[in-house]
C-alpha atoms as a PDB file:
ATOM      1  CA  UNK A   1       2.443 155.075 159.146  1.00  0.00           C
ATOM      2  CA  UNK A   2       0.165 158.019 157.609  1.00  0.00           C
ATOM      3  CA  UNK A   3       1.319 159.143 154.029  1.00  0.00           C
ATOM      4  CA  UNK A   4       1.829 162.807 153.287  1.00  0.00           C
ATOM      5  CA  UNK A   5       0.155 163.916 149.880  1.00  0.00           C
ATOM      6  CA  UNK A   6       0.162 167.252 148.428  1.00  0.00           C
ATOM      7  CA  UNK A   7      -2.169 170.129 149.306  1.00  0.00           C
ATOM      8  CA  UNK A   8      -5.089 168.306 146.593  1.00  0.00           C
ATOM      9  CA  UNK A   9      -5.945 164.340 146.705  1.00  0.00           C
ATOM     10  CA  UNK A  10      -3.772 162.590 144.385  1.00  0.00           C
ATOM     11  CA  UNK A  11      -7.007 161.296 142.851  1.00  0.00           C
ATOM     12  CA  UNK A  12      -8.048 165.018 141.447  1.00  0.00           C
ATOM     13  CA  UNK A  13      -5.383 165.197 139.360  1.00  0.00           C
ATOM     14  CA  UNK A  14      -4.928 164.982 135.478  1.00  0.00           C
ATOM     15  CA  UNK A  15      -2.943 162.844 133.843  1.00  0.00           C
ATOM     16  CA  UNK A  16      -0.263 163.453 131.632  1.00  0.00           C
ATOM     17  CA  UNK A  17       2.485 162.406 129.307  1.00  0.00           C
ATOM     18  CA  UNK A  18       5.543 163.060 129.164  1.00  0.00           C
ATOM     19  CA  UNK A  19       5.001 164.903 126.210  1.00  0.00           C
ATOM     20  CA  UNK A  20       2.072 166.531 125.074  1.00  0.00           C
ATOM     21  CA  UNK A  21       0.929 169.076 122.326  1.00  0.00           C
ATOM     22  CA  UNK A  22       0.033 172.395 124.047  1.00  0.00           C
ATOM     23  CA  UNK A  23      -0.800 175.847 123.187  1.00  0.00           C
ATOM     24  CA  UNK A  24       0.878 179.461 123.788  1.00  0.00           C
ATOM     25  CA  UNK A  25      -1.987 181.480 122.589  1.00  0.00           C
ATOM     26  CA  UNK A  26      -0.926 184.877 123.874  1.00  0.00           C
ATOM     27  CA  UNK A  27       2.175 184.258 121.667  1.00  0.00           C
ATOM     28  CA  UNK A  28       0.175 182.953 118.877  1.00  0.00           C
ATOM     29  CA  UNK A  29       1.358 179.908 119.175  1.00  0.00           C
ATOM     30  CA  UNK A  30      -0.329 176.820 118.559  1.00  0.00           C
ATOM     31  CA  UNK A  31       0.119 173.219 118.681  1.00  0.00           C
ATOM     32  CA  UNK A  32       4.329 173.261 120.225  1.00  0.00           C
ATOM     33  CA  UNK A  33       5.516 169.780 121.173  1.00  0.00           C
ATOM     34  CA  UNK A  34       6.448 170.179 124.433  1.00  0.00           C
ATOM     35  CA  UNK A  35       9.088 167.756 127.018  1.00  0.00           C
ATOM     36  CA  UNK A  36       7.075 167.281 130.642  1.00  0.00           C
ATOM     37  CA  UNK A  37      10.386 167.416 132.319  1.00  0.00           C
ATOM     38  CA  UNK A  38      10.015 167.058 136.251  1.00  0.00           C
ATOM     39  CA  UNK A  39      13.643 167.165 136.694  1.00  0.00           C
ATOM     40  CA  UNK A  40      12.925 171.084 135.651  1.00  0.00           C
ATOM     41  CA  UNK A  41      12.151 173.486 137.561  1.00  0.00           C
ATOM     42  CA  UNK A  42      11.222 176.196 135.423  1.00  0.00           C
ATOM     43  CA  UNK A  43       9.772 175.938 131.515  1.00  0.00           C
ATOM     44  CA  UNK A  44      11.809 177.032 128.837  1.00  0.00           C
ATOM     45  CA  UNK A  45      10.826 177.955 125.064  1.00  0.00           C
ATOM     46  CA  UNK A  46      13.144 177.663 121.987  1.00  0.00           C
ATOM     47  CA  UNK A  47      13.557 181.574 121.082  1.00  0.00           C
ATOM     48  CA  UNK A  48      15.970 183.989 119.156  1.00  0.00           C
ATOM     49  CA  UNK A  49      16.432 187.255 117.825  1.00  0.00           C
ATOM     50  CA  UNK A  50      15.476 187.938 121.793  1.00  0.00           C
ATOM     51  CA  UNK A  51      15.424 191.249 122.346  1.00  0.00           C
ATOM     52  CA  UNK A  52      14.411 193.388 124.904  1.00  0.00           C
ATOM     53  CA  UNK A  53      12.899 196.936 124.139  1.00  0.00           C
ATOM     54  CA  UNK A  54      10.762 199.810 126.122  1.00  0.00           C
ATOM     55  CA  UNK A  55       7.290 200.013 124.500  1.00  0.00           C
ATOM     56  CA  UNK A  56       4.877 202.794 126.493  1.00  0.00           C
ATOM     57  CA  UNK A  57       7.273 202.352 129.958  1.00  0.00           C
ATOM     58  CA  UNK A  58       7.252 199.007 129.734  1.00  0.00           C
ATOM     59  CA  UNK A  59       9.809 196.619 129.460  1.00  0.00           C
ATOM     60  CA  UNK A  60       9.117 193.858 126.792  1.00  0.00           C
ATOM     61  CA  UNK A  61      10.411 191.263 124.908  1.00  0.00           C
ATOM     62  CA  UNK A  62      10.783 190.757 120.869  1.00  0.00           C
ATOM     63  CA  UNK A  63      11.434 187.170 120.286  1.00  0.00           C
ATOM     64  CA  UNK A  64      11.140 184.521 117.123  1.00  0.00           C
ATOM     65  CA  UNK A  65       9.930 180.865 117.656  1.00  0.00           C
ATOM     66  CA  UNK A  66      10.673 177.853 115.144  1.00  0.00           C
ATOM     67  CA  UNK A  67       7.151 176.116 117.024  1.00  0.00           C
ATOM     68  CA  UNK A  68       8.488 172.540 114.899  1.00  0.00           C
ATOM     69  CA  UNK A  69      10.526 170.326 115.419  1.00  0.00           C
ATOM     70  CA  UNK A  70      13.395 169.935 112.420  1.00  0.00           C
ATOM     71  CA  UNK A  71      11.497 173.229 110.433  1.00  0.00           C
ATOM     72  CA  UNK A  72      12.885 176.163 110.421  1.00  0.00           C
ATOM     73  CA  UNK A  73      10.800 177.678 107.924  1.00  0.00           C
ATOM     74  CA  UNK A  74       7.785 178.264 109.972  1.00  0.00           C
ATOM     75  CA  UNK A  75       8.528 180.984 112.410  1.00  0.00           C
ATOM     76  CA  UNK A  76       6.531 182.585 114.504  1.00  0.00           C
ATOM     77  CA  UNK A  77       6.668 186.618 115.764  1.00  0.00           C
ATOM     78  CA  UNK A  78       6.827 187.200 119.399  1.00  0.00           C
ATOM     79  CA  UNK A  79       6.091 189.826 122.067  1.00  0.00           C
ATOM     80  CA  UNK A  80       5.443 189.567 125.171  1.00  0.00           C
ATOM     81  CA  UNK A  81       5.826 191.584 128.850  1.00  0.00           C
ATOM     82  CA  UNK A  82       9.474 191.037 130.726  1.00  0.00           C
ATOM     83  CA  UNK A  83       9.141 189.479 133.866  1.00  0.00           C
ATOM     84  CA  UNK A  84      12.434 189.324 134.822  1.00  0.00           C
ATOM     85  CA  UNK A  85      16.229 188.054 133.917  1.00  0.00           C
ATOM     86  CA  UNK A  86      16.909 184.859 135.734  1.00  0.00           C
ATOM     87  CA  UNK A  87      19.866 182.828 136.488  1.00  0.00           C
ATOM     88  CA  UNK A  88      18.641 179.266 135.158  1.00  0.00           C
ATOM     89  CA  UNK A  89      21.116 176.414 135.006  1.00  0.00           C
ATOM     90  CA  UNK A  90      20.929 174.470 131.690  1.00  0.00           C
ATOM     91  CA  UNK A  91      20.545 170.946 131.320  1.00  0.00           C
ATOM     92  CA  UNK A  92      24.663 170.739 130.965  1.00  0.00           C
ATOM     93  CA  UNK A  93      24.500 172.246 134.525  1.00  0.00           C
ATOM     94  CA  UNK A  94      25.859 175.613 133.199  1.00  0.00           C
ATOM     95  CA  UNK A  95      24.310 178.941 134.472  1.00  0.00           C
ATOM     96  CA  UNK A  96      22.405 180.855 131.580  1.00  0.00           C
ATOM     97  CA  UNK A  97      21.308 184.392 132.018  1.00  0.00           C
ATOM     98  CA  UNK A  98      17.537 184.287 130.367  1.00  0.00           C
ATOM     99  CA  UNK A  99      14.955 186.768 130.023  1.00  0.00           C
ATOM    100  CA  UNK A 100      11.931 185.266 131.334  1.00  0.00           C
ATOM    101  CA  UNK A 101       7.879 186.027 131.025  1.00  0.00           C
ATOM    102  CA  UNK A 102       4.190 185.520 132.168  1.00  0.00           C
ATOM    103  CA  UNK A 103       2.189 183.568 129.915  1.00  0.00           C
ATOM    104  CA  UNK A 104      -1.065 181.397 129.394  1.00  0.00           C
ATOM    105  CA  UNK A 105      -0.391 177.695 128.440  1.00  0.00           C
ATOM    106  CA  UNK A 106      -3.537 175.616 127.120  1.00  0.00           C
ATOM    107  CA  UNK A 107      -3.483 171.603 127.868  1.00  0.00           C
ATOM    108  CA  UNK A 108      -6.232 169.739 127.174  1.00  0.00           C
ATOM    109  CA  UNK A 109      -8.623 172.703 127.948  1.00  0.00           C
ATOM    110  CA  UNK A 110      -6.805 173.388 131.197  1.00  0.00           C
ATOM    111  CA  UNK A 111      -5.461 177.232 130.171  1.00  0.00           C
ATOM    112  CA  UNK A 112      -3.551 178.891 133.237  1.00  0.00           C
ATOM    113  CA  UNK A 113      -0.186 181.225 133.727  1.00  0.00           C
ATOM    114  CA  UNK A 114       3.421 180.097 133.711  1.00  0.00           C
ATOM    115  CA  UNK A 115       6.436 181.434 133.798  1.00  0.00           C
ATOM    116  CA  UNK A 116       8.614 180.851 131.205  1.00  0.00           C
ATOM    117  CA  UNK A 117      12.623 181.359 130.251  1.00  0.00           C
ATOM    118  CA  UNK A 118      13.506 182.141 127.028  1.00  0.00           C
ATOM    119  CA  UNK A 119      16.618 179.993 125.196  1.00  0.00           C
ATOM    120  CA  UNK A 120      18.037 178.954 122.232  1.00  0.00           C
ATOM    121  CA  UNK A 121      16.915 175.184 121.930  1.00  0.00           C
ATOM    122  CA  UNK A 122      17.890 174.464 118.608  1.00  0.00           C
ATOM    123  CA  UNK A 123      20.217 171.515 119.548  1.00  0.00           C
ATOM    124  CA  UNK A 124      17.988 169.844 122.002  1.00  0.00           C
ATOM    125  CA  UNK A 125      15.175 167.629 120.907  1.00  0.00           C
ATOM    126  CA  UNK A 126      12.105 169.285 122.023  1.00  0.00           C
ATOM    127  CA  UNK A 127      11.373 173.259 121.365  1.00  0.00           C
ATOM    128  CA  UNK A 128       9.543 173.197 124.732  1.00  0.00           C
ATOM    129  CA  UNK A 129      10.013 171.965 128.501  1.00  0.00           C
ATOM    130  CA  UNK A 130       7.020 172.420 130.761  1.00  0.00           C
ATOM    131  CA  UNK A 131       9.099 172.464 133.732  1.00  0.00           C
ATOM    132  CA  UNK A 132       7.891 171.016 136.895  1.00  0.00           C
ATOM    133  CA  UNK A 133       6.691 174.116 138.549  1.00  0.00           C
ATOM    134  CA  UNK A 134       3.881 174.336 135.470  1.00  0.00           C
ATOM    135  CA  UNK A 135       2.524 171.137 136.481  1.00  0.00           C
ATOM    136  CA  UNK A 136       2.226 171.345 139.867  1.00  0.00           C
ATOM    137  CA  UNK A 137      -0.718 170.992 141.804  1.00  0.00           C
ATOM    138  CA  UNK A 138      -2.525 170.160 138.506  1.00  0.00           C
ATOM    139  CA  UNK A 139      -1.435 167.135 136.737  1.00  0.00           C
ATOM    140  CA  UNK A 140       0.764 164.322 137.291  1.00  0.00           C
ATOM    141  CA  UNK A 141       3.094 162.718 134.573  1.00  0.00           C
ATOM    142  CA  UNK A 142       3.036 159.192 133.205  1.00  0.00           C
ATOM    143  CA  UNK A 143       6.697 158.663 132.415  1.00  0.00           C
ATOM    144  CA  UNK A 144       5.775 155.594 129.943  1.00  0.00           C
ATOM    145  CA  UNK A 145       2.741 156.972 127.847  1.00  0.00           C
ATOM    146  CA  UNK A 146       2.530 160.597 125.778  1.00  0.00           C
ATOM    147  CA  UNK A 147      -0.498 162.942 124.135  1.00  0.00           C
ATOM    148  CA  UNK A 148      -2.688 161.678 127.085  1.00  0.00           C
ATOM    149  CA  UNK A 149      -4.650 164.954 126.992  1.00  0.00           C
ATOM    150  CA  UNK A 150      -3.652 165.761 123.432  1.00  0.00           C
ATOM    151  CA  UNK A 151      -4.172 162.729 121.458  1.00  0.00           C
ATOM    152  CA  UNK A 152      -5.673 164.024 118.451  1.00  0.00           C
ATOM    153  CA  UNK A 153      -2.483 166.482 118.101  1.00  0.00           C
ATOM    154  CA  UNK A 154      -0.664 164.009 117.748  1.00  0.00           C
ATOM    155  CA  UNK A 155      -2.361 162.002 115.030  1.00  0.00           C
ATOM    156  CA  UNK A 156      -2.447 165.612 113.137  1.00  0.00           C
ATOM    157  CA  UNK A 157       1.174 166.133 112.776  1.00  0.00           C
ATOM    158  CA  UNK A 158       2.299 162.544 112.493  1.00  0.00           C
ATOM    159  CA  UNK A 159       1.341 162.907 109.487  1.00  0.00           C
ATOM    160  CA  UNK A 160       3.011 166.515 108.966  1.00  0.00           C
ATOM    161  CA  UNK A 161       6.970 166.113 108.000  1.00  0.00           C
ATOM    162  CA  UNK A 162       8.342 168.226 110.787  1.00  0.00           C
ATOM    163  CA  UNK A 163       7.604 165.669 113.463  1.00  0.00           C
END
């Protein structure tokens, strides 16, 4: 019996873990541990303060990030274009109303668009999930290893207190 593979050859695919250290540079934000969660289907970003204003007829969003892990002293400022409001369930199955927005992510060199929610994380464990529609078509996730493509991250901020 043939198999059925996705639109590229499994064998042009990266490889990732199922975490990695990635970048949000149009948000200034560098260095996030993020959760590859394939159960996902969307990405969401630890935010608050969220706030949506008109700047020049356009619909944006004011936001604050806590990037780390257990700090919330480092904080970053965020704006960014509104996309839309979603309906997104939550991982306790609940529906959550969330702004959401257009952004470059950065793995490994790889930089391309996602869309991404925007929810207060603070209880969960990461402050990022790259959702499975983020990974799609470009990488695919080794469930047993992490910082495949962001290795030297990870050395970085182990010794850092915040992760």
């Amino acid at each position: 019996m043939e198999q059925k593979h996705s639109k590229k050859d499994k064998d042009s695919f990266g490889i990732i873990g199922w975490r990695e250290w990635l970048d949000l540079p149009e948000l200034g934000i560098t260095e996030i541990k993020a959760k590859i969660d394939t159960g996902a289907r969307s990405s969401a970003l630890h935010a608050f303060h969220i706030k949506e204003i008109e700047k020049e007829g356009t619909r944006m969003i004011h936001f604050q990030v806590h990037p780390y892990q257990k700090d919330k002293e480092t904080t970053v400022n965020c704006e960014a274009k509104l996309l839309e409001w979603r309906n997104v369930k939550n991982s306790g199955g609940h529906k959550q109303y969330r702004p959401v927005i257009l952004t470059p992510v950065e793995i490994g060199g790889q930089v391309w668009n996602i869309e991404l929610t925007l929810t207060n994380r603070d209880v969960m464990g990461f402050r990022m999930l790259l959702g499975r529609e983020a990974v799609r078509d470009r990488f695919l996730v080794h469930p047993g290893d992490s910082f495949l493509l962001s290795e030297s991250k990870a050395k970085k901020h182990k010794k850092k207190s915040h992760c």
